[in-house]
C-alpha atoms as a PDB file:
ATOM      1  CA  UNK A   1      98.235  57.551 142.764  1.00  0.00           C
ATOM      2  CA  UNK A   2     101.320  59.615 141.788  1.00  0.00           C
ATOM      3  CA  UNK A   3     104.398  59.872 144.140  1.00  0.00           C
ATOM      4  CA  UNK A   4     107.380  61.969 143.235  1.00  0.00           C
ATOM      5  CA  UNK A   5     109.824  61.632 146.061  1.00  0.00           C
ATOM      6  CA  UNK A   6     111.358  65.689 146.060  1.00  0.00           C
ATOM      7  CA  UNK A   7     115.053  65.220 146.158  1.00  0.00           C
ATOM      8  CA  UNK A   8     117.343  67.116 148.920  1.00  0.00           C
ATOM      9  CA  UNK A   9     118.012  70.473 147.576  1.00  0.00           C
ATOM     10  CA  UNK A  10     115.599  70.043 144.632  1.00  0.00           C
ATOM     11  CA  UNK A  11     113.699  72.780 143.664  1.00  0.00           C
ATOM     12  CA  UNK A  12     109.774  72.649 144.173  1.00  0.00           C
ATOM     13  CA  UNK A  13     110.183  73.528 139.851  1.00  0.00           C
ATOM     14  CA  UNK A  14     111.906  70.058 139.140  1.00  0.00           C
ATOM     15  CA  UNK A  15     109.824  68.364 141.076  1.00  0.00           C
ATOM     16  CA  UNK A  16     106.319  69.979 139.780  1.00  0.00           C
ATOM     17  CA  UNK A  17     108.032  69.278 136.070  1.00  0.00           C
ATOM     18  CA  UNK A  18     108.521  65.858 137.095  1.00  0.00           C
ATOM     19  CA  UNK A  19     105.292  65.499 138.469  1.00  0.00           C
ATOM     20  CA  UNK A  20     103.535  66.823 135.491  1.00  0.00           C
ATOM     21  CA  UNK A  21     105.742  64.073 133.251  1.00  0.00           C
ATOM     22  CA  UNK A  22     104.114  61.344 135.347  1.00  0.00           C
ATOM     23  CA  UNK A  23     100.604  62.525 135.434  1.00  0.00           C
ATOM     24  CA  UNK A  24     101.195  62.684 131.275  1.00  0.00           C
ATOM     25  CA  UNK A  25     102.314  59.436 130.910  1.00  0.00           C
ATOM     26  CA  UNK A  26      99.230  58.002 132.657  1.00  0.00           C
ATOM     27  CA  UNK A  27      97.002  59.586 130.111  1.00  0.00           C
ATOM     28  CA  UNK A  28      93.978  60.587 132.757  1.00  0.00           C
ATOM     29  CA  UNK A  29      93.583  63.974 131.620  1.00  0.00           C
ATOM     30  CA  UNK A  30      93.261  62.437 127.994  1.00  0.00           C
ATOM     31  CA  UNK A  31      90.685  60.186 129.241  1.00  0.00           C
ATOM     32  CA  UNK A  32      88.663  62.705 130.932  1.00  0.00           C
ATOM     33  CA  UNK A  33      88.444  64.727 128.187  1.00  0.00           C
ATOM     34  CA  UNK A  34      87.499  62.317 125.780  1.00  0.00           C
ATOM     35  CA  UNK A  35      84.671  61.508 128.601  1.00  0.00           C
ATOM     36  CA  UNK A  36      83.646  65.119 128.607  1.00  0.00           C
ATOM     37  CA  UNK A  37      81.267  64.206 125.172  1.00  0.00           C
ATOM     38  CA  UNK A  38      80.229  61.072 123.663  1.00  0.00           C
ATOM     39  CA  UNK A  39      81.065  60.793 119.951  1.00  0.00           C
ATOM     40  CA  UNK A  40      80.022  57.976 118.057  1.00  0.00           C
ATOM     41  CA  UNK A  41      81.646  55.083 117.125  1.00  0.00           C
ATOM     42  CA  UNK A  42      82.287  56.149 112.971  1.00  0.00           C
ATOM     43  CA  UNK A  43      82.787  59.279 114.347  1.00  0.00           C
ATOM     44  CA  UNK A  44      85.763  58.279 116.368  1.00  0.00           C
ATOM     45  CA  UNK A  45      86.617  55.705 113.369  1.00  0.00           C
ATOM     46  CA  UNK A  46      86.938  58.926 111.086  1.00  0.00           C
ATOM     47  CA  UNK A  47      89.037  60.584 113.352  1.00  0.00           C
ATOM     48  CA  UNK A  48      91.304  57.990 114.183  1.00  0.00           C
ATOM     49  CA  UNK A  49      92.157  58.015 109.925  1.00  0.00           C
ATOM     50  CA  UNK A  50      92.027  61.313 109.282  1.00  0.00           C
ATOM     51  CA  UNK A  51      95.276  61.242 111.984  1.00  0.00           C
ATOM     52  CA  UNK A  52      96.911  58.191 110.626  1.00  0.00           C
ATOM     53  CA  UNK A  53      96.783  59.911 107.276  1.00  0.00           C
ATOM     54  CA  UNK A  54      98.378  62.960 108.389  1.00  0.00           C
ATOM     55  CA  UNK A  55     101.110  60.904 110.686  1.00  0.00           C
ATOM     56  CA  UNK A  56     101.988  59.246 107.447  1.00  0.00           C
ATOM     57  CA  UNK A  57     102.208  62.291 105.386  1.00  0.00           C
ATOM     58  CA  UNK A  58     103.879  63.959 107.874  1.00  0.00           C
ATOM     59  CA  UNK A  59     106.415  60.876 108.350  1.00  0.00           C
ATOM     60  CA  UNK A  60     107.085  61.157 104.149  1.00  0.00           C
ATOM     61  CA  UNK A  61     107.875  64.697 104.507  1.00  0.00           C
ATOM     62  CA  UNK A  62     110.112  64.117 106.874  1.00  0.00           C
ATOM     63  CA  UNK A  63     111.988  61.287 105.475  1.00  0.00           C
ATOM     64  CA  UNK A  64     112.203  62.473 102.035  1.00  0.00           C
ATOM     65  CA  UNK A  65     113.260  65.913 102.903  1.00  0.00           C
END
Protein backbone atom coordinates (compact mmCIF):
# COMPACT_ATOMS: atom_id res chain seq x y z
CA UNK A 1 0.00 0.00 0.00
CA UNK A 2 1.07 3.58 -0.90
CA UNK A 3 0.92 6.44 1.72
CA UNK A 4 1.87 9.96 0.82
CA UNK A 5 1.42 12.02 3.92
CA UNK A 6 -0.04 15.65 2.06
CA UNK A 7 2.02 18.33 3.64
CA UNK A 8 0.30 21.58 5.34
CA UNK A 9 -0.33 23.97 2.61
CA UNK A 10 0.64 21.46 -0.12
CA UNK A 11 -1.20 21.47 -3.07
CA UNK A 12 -3.45 18.33 -3.92
CA UNK A 13 -0.86 18.69 -7.50
CA UNK A 14 2.40 17.92 -5.43
CA UNK A 15 1.00 15.47 -3.70
CA UNK A 16 -0.81 13.50 -6.77
CA UNK A 17 2.90 14.03 -8.54
CA UNK A 18 4.36 12.50 -5.62
CA UNK A 19 2.02 9.87 -5.47
CA UNK A 20 2.37 8.93 -9.03
CA UNK A 21 6.49 8.80 -8.36
CA UNK A 22 5.79 6.11 -5.75
CA UNK A 23 3.30 4.03 -7.54
CA UNK A 24 6.26 4.14 -10.52
CA UNK A 25 8.87 3.05 -8.53
CA UNK A 26 6.95 -0.06 -7.42
CA UNK A 27 6.63 -1.17 -10.97
CA UNK A 28 2.79 -2.69 -10.60
CA UNK A 29 1.47 -1.12 -13.55
CA UNK A 30 4.56 -2.69 -15.45
CA UNK A 31 3.68 -5.94 -14.07
CA UNK A 32 0.14 -5.86 -14.96
CA UNK A 33 0.73 -5.14 -18.24
CA UNK A 34 3.18 -7.59 -18.94
CA UNK A 35 0.33 -10.01 -17.32
CA UNK A 36 -2.19 -8.68 -19.76
CA UNK A 37 -0.62 -11.50 -22.56
CA UNK A 38 1.59 -14.36 -22.20
CA UNK A 39 4.62 -14.27 -24.51
CA UNK A 40 6.91 -16.99 -24.62
CA UNK A 41 9.95 -17.52 -23.08
CA UNK A 42 12.43 -16.84 -26.57
CA UNK A 43 10.04 -14.42 -27.21
CA UNK A 44 10.76 -12.42 -24.14
CA UNK A 45 14.60 -13.61 -24.58
CA UNK A 46 14.50 -11.69 -28.04
CA UNK A 47 13.14 -8.78 -26.63
CA UNK A 48 15.17 -8.43 -23.75
CA UNK A 49 18.41 -8.21 -26.63
CA UNK A 50 16.94 -6.42 -29.08
CA UNK A 51 16.84 -3.58 -25.95
CA UNK A 52 20.25 -4.24 -24.64
CA UNK A 53 21.45 -3.69 -28.16
CA UNK A 54 19.84 -0.48 -28.59
CA UNK A 55 20.84 0.72 -24.78
CA UNK A 56 24.34 0.08 -25.92
CA UNK A 57 24.13 1.83 -29.15
CA UNK A 58 22.41 4.43 -27.72
CA UNK A 59 25.08 4.67 -24.73
CA UNK A 60 28.05 4.90 -27.78
CA UNK A 61 26.25 7.68 -29.32
CA UNK A 62 26.14 9.38 -26.48
CA UNK A 63 29.58 9.03 -25.24
CA UNK A 64 31.31 9.53 -28.41
CA UNK A 65 29.36 12.51 -29.42
Amino acid sequence: MIIVNVKENESIDKALKRFKKKFEKTGILKELRSRTAFEKPSVRRRNQIIRAAYREQQQLLHNNG
